[in-house]
C-alpha atoms as a PDB file:
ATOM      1  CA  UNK A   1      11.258   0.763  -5.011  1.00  0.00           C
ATOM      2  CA  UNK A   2      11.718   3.109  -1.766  1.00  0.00           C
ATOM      3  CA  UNK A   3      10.533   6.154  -3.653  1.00  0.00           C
ATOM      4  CA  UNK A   4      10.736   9.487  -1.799  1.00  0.00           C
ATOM      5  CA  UNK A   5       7.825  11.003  -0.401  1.00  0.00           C
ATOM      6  CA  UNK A   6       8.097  13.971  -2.419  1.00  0.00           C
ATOM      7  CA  UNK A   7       7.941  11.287  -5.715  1.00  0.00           C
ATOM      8  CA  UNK A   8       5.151   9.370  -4.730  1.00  0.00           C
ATOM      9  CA  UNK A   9       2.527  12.359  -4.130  1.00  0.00           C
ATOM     10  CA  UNK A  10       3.448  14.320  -7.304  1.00  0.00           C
ATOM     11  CA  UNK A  11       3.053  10.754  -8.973  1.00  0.00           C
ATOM     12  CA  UNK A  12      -0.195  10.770  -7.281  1.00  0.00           C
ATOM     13  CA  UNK A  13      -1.172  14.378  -8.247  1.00  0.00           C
ATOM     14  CA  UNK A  14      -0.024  13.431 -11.917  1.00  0.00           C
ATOM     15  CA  UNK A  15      -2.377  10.819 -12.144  1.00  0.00           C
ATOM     16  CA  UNK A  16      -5.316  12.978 -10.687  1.00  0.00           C
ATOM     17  CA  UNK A  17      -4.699  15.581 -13.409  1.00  0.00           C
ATOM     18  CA  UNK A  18      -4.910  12.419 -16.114  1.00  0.00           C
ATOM     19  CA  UNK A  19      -8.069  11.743 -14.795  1.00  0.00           C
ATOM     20  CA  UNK A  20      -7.187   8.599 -12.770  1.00  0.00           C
ATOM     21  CA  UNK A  21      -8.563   7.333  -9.284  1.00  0.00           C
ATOM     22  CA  UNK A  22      -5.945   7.457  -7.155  1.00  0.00           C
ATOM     23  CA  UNK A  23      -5.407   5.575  -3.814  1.00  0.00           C
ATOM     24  CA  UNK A  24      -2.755   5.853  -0.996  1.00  0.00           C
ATOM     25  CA  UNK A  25      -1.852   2.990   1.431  1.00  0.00           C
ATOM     26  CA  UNK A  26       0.537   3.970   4.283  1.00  0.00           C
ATOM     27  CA  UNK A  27       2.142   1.590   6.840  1.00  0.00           C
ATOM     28  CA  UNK A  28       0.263   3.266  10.095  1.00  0.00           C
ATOM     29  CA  UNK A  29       1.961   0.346  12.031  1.00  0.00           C
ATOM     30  CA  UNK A  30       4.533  -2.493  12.514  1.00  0.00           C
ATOM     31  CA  UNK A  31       5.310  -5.284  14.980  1.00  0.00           C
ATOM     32  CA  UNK A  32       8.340  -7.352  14.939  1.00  0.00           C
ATOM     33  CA  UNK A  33      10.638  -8.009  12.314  1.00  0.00           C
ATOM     34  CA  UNK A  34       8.559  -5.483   9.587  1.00  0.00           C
ATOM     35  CA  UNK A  35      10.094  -4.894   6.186  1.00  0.00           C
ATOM     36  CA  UNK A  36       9.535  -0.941   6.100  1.00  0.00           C
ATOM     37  CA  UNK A  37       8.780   1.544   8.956  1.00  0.00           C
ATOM     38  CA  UNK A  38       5.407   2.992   9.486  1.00  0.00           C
ATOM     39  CA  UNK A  39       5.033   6.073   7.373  1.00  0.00           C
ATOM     40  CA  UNK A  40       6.198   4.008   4.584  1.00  0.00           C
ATOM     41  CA  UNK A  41       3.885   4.926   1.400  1.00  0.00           C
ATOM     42  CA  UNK A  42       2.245   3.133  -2.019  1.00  0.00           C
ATOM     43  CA  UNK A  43       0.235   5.132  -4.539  1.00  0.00           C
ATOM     44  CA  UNK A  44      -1.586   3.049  -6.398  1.00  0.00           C
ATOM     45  CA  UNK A  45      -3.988   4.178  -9.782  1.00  0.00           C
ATOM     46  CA  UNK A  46      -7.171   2.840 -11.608  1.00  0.00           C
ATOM     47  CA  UNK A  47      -4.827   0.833 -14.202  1.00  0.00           C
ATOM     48  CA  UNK A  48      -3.126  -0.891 -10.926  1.00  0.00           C
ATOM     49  CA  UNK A  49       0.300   1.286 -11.625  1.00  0.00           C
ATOM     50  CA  UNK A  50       1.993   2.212  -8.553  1.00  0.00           C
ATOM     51  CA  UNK A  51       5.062   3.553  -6.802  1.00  0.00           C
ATOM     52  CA  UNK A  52       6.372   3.425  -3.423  1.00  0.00           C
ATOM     53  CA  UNK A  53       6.627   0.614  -1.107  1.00  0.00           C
ATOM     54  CA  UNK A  54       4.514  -1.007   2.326  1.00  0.00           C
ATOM     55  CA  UNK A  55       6.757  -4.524   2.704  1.00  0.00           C
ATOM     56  CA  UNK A  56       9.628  -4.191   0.165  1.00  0.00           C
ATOM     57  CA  UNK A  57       7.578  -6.602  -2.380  1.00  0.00           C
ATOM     58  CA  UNK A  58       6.342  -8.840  -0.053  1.00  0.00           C
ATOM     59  CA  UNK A  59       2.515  -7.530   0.241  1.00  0.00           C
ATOM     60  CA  UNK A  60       2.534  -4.755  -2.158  1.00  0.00           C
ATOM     61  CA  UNK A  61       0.455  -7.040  -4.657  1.00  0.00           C
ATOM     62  CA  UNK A  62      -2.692  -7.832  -2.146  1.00  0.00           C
ATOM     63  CA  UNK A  63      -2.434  -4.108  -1.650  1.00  0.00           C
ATOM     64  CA  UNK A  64      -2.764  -2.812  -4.783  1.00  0.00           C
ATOM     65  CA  UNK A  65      -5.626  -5.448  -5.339  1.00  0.00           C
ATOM     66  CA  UNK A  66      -7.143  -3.978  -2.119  1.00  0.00           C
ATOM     67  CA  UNK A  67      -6.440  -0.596  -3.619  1.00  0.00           C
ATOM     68  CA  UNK A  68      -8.373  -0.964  -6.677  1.00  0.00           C
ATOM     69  CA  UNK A  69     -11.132  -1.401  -4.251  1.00  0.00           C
ATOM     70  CA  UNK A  70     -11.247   1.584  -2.636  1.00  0.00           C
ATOM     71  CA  UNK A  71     -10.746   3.609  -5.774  1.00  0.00           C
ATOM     72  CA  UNK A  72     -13.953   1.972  -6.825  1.00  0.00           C
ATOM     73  CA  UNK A  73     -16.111   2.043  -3.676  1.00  0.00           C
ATOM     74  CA  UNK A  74     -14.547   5.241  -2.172  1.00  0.00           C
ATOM     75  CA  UNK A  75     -14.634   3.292   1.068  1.00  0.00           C
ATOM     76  CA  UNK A  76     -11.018   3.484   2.724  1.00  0.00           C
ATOM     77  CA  UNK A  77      -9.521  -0.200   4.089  1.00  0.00           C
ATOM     78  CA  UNK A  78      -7.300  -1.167   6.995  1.00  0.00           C
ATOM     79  CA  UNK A  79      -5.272  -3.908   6.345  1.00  0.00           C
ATOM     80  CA  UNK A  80      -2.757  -6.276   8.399  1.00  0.00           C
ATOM     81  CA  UNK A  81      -0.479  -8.827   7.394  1.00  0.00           C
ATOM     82  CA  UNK A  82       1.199 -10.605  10.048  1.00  0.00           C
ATOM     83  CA  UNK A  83       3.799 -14.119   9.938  1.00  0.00           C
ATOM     84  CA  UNK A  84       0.603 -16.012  11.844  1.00  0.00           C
ATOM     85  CA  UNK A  85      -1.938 -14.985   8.732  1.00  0.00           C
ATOM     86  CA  UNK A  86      -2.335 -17.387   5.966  1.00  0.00           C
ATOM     87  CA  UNK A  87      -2.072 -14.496   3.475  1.00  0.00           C
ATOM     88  CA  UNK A  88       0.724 -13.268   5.050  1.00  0.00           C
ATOM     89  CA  UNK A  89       2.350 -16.303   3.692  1.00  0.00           C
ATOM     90  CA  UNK A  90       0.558 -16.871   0.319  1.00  0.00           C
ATOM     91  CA  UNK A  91       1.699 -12.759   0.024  1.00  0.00           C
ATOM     92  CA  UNK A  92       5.663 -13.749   0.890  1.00  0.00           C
ATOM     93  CA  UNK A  93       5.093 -11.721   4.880  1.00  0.00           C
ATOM     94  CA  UNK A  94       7.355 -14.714   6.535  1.00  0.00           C
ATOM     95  CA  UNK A  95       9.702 -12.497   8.426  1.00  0.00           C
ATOM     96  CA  UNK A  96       8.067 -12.784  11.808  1.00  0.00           C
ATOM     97  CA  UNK A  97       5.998  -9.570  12.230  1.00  0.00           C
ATOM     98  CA  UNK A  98       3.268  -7.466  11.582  1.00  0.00           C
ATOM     99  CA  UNK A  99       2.089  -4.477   9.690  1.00  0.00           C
ATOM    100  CA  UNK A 100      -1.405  -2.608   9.333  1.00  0.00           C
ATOM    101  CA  UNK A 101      -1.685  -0.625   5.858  1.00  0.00           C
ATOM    102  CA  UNK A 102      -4.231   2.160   6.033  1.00  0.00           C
ATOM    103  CA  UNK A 103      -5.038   2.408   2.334  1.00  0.00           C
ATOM    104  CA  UNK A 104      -7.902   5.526   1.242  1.00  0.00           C
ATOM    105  CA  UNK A 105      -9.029   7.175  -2.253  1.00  0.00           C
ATOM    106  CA  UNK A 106      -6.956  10.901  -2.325  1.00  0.00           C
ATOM    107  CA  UNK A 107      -8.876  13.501  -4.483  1.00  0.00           C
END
């Protein structure tokens, strides 16, 4: 699940030469008790495959879904998932803090 960086962009790159959209969200930052640092990375393509990880499972599903978004509009999306946001808990985000997920179409 915690990829390396070097894994997730060729991944991304891979998919580009396939012909796939491609998205990247990144962790830009955290607050509290956060599951992964910011920097933390998810590539995410057109046929919702990813690798990488934002929250260690607990978001990564709203994300790709928010993903799938952007590779569509082309408009990029900042997101935040905190213990005091319903979705936070519907996602599985109980731990007590916060992160904001930058997520943009790459290509």
């Amino acid at each position: 699940m915690f990829d390396r960086d070097e894994d997730i962009l060729k991944a991304a790159e891979d998919w580009q030469k396939a012909g796939h959209g491609v998205a990247l969200a990144t962790v830009i930052e955290t607050w509290g008790s956060a599951p992964r640092p910011a920097g933390s990375s998810l590539v995410i393509n057109d046929d919702g495959t990813f690798l990488g990880s934002v929250s260690g499972g607990c978001v990564e599903g709203a994300v790709v879904t928010e993903a799938m978004d952007v590779i569509s509009s082309g408009a990029p999306k900042m997101l935040e998932f905190g213990v005091a946001d319903e979705a936070a808990w519907t996602v599985g985000l109980s731990c007590g803090g916060i992160i904001r997920v930058f997520v943009e179409k790459i290509g």
